[in-house]
C-alpha atoms as a PDB file:
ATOM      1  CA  UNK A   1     255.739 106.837  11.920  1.00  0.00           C
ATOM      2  CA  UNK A   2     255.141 107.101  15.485  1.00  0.00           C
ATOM      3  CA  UNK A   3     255.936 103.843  18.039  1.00  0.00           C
ATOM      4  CA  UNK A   4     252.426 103.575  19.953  1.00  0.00           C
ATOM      5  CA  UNK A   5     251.958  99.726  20.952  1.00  0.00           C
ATOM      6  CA  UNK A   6     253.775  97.359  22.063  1.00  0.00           C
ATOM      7  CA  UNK A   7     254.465  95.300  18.529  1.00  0.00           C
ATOM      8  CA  UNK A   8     255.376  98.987  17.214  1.00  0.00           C
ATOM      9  CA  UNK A   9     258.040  99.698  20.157  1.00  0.00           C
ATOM     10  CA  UNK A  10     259.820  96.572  19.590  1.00  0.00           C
ATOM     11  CA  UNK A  11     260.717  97.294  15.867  1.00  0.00           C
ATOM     12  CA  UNK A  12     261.333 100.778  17.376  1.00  0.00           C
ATOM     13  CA  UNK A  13     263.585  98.945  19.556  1.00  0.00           C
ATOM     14  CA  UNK A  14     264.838  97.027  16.578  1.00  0.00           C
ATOM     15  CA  UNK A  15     265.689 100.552  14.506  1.00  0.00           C
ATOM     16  CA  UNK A  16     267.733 102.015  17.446  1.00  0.00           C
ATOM     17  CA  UNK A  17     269.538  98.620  17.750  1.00  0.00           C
ATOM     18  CA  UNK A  18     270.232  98.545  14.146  1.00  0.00           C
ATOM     19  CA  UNK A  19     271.551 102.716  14.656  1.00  0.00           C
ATOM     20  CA  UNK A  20     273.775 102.455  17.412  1.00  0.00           C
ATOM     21  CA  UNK A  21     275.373  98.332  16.481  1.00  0.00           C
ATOM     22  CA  UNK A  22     275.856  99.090  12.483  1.00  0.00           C
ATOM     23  CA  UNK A  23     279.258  98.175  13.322  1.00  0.00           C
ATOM     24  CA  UNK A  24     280.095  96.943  17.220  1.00  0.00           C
ATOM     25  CA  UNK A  25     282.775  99.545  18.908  1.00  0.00           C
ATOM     26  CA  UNK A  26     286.145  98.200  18.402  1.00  0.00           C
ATOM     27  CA  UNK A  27     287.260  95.396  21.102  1.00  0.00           C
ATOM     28  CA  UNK A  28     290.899  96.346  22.401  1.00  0.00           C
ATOM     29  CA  UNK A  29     293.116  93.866  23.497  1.00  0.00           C
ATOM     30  CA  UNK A  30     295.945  94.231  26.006  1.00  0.00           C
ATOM     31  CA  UNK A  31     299.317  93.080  24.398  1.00  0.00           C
ATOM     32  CA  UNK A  32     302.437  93.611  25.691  1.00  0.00           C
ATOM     33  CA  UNK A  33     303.717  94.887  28.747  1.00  0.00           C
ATOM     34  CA  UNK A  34     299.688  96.529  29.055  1.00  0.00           C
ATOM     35  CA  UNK A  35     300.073  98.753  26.028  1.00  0.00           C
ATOM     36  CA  UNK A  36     296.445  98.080  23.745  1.00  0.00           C
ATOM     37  CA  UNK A  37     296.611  98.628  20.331  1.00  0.00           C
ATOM     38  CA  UNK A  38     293.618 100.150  18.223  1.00  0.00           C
ATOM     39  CA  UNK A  39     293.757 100.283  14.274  1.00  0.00           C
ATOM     40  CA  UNK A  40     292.859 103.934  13.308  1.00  0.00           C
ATOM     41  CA  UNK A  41     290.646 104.859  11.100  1.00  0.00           C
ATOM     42  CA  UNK A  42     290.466 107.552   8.389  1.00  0.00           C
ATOM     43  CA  UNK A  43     286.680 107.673   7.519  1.00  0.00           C
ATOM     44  CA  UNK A  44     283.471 108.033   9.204  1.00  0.00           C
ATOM     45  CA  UNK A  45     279.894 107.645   8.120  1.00  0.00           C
ATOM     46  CA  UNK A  46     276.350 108.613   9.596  1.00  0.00           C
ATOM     47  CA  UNK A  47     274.460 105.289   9.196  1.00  0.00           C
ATOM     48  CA  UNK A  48     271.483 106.852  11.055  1.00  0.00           C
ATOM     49  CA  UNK A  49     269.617 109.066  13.733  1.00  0.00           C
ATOM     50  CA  UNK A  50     267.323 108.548  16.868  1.00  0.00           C
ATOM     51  CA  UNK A  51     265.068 111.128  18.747  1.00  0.00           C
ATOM     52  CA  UNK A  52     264.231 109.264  22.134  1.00  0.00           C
ATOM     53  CA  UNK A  53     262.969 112.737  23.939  1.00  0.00           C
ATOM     54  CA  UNK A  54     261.388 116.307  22.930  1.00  0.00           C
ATOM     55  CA  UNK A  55     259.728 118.527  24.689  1.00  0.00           C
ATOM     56  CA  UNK A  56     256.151 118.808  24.762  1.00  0.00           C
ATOM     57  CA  UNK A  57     255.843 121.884  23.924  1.00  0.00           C
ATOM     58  CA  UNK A  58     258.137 124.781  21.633  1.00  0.00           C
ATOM     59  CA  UNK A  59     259.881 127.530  22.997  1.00  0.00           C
ATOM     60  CA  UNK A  60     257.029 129.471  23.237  1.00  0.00           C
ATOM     61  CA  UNK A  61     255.022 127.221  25.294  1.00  0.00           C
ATOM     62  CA  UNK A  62     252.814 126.608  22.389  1.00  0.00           C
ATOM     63  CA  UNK A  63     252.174 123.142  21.245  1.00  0.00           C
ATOM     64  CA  UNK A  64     254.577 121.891  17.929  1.00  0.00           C
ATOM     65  CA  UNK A  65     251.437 122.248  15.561  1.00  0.00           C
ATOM     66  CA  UNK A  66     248.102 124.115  15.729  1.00  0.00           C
ATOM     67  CA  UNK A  67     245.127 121.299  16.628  1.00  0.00           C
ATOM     68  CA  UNK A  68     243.484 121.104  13.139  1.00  0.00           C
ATOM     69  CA  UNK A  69     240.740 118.346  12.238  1.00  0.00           C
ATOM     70  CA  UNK A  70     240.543 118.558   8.496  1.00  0.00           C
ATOM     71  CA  UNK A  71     244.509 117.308   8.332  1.00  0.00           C
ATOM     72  CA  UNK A  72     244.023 115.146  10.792  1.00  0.00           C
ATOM     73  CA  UNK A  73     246.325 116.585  13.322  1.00  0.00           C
ATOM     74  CA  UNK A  74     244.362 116.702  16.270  1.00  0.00           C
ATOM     75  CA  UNK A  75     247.111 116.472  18.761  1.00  0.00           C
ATOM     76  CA  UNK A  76     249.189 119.214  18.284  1.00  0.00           C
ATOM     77  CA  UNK A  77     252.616 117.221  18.226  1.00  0.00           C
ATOM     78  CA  UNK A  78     255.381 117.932  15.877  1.00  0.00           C
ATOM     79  CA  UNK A  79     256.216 115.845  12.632  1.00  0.00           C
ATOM     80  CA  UNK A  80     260.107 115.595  13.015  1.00  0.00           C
ATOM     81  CA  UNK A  81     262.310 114.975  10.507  1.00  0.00           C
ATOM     82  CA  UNK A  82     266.294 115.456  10.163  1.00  0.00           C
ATOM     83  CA  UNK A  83     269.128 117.581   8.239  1.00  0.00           C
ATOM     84  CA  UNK A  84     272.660 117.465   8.876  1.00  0.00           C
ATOM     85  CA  UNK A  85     274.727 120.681   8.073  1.00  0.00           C
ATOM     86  CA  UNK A  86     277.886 122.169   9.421  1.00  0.00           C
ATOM     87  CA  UNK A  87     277.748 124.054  12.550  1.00  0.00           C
ATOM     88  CA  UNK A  88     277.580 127.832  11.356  1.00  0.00           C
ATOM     89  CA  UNK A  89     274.644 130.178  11.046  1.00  0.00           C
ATOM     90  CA  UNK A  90     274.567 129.753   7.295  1.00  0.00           C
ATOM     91  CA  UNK A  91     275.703 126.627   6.378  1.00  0.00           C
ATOM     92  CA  UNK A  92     274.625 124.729   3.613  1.00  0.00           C
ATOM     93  CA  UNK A  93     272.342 121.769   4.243  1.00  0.00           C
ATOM     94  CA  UNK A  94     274.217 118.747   2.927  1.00  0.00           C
ATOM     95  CA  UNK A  95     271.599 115.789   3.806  1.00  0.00           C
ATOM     96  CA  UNK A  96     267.946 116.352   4.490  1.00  0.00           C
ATOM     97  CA  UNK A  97     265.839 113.259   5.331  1.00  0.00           C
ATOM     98  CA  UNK A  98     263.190 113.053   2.397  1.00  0.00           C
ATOM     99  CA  UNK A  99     259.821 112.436   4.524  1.00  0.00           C
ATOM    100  CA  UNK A 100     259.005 112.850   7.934  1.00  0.00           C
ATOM    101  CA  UNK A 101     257.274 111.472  10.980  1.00  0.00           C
ATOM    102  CA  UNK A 102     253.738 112.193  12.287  1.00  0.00           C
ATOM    103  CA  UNK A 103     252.266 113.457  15.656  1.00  0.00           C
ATOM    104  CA  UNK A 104     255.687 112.580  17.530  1.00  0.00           C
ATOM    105  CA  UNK A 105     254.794 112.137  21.200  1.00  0.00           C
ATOM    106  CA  UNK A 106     257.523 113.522  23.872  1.00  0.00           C
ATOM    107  CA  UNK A 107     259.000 109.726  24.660  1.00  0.00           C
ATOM    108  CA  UNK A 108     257.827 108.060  20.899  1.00  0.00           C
ATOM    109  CA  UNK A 109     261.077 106.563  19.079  1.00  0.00           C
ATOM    110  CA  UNK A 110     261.893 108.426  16.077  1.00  0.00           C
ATOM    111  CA  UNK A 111     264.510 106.748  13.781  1.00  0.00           C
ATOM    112  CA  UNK A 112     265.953 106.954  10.551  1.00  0.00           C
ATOM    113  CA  UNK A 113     267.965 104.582   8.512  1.00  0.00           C
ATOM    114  CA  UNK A 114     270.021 106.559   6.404  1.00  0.00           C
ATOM    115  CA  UNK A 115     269.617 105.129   2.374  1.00  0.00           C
ATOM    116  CA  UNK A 116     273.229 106.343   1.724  1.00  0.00           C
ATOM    117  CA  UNK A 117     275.509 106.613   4.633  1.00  0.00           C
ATOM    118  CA  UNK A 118     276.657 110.259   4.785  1.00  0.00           C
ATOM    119  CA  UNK A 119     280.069 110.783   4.614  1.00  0.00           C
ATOM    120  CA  UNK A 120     281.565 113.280   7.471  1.00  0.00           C
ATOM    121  CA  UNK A 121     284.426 115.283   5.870  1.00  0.00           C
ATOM    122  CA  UNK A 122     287.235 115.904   6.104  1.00  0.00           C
ATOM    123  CA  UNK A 123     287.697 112.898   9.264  1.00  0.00           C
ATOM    124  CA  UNK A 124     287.517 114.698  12.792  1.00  0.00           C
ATOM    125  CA  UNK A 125     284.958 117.459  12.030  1.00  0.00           C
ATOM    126  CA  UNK A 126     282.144 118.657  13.219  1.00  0.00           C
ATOM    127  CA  UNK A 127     278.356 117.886  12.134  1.00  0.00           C
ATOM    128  CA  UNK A 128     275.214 119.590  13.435  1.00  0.00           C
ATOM    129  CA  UNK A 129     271.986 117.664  12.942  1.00  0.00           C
ATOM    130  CA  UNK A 130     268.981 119.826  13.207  1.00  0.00           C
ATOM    131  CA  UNK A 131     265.766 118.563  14.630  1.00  0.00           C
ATOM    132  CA  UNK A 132     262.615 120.575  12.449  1.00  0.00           C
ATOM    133  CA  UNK A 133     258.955 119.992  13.083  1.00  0.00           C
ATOM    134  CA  UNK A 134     257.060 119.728   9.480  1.00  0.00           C
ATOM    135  CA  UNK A 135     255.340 122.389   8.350  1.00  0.00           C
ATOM    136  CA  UNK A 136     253.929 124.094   4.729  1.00  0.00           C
ATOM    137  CA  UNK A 137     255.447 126.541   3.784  1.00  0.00           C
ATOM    138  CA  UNK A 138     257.860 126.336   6.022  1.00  0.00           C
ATOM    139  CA  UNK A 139     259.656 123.896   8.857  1.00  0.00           C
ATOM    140  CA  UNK A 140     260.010 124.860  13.105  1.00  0.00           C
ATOM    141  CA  UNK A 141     263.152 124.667  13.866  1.00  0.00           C
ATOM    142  CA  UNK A 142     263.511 122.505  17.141  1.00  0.00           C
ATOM    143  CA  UNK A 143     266.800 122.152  18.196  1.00  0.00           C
ATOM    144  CA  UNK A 144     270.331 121.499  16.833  1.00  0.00           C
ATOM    145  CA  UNK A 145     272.881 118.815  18.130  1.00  0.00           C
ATOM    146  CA  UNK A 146     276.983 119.541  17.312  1.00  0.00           C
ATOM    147  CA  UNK A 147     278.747 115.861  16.683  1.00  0.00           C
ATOM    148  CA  UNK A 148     282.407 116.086  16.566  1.00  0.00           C
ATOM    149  CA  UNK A 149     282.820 112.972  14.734  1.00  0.00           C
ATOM    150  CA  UNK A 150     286.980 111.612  14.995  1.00  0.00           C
ATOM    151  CA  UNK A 151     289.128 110.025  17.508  1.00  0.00           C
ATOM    152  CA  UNK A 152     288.010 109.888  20.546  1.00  0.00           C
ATOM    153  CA  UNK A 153     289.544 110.561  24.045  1.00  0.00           C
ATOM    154  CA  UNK A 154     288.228 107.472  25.179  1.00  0.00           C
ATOM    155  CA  UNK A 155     291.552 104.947  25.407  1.00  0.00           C
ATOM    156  CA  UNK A 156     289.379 102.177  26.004  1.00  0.00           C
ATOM    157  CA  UNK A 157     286.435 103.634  22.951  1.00  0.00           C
ATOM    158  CA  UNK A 158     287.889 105.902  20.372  1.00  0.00           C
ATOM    159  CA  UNK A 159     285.823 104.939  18.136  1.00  0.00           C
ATOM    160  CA  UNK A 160     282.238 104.676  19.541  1.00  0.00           C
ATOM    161  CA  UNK A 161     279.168 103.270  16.969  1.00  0.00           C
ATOM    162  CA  UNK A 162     277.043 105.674  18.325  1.00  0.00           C
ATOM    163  CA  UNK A 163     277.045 109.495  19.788  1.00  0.00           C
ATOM    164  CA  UNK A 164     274.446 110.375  22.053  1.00  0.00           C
ATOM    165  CA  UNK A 165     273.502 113.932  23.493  1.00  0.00           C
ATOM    166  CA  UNK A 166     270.768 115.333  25.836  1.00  0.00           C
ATOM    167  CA  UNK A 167     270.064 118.695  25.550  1.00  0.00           C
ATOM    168  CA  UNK A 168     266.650 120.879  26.314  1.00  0.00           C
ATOM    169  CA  UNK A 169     265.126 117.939  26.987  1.00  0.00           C
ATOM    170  CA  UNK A 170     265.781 116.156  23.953  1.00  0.00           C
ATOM    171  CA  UNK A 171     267.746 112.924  22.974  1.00  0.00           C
ATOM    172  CA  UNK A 172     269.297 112.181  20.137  1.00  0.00           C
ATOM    173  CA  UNK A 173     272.178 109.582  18.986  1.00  0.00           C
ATOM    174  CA  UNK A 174     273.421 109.588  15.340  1.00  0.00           C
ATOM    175  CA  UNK A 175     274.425 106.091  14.493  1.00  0.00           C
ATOM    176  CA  UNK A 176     278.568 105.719  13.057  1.00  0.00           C
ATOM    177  CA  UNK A 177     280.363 103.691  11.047  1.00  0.00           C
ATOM    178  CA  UNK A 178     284.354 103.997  11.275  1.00  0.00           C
ATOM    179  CA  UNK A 179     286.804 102.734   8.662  1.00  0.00           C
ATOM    180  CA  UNK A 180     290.766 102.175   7.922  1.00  0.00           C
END
């Protein structure tokens, strides 16, 4: 799916909305003597991922996929789609989207709407979600984004419903849902 007119960039819109506001980020309010108070929470859950940005081109200055008429890919731009793994050279994959998006232009909105939420264990690790561009036999890798997903620094947001990174020229925010 790739956001091209204008009826197609509001839903876009509409899919990012629905990533980052699953759940709205926690409103803290002041009690005594300026102290706020914010329930923690024990669980976290990927509800769903966003590329805004990608470069144009891949690391080799080549375009994502070779210009080919008879599948229709004319362009040369990558068909994304999204795993999340630990962040180690051999980790196993434990959520791979199941389909993936066509001819992805450098500022089209690709989002997914996890079916399951994915559960990040144990509470306060680290994910890596790993950008690929489609391929048979086998995937480009494009680029890989760490989430530390747990408390927060953030006094006033600990618990943020969405993480967003910019790297390489790519952006990407992995929508979160937080519980007791």
């Amino acid at each position: 799916m790739v956001i091209k007119s204008k009826k197609y960039l509001a839903l876009g819109a509409l899919i990012i909305a629905s990533i980052v506001s699953c759940q709205k980020d926690p409103i803290l309010e002041e009690i005594k003597d300026g102290n706020v108070v914010v329930t923690p929470k024990s669980k976290a859950f990927v509800t769903g991922i966003s590329v805004s940005s990608h470069p144009e081109f891949d690391p080799s200055g080549n375009l994502w996929d070779v210009i080919d008429s008879s599948t229709l890919d004319t362009l040369g731009r990558p068909d994304i789609f999204f795993n999340i793994t630990e962040p180690s050279n051999l980790a196993p994959v434990f959520w791979s989207q199941n389909s993936h998006f066509l001819n992805c232009g450098t500022n089209d909105t690709v989002s997914y709407l996890l079916p399951e939420p994915f559960s990040v264990l144990p509470f306060g690790s680290t994910i890596a979600v790993n950008l690929y561009d489609y391929e048979l036999p086998d995937s480009t890798f494009m680029e890989t984004f760490d989430f530390f997903v747990g408390t927060y620094s953030d006094p006033a947001n600990p618990y943020p419903s969405a993480l967003i990174q910019t790297k390489n020229g790519y952006t990407v925010a992995v929508g979160i849902r937080w519980e007791d």
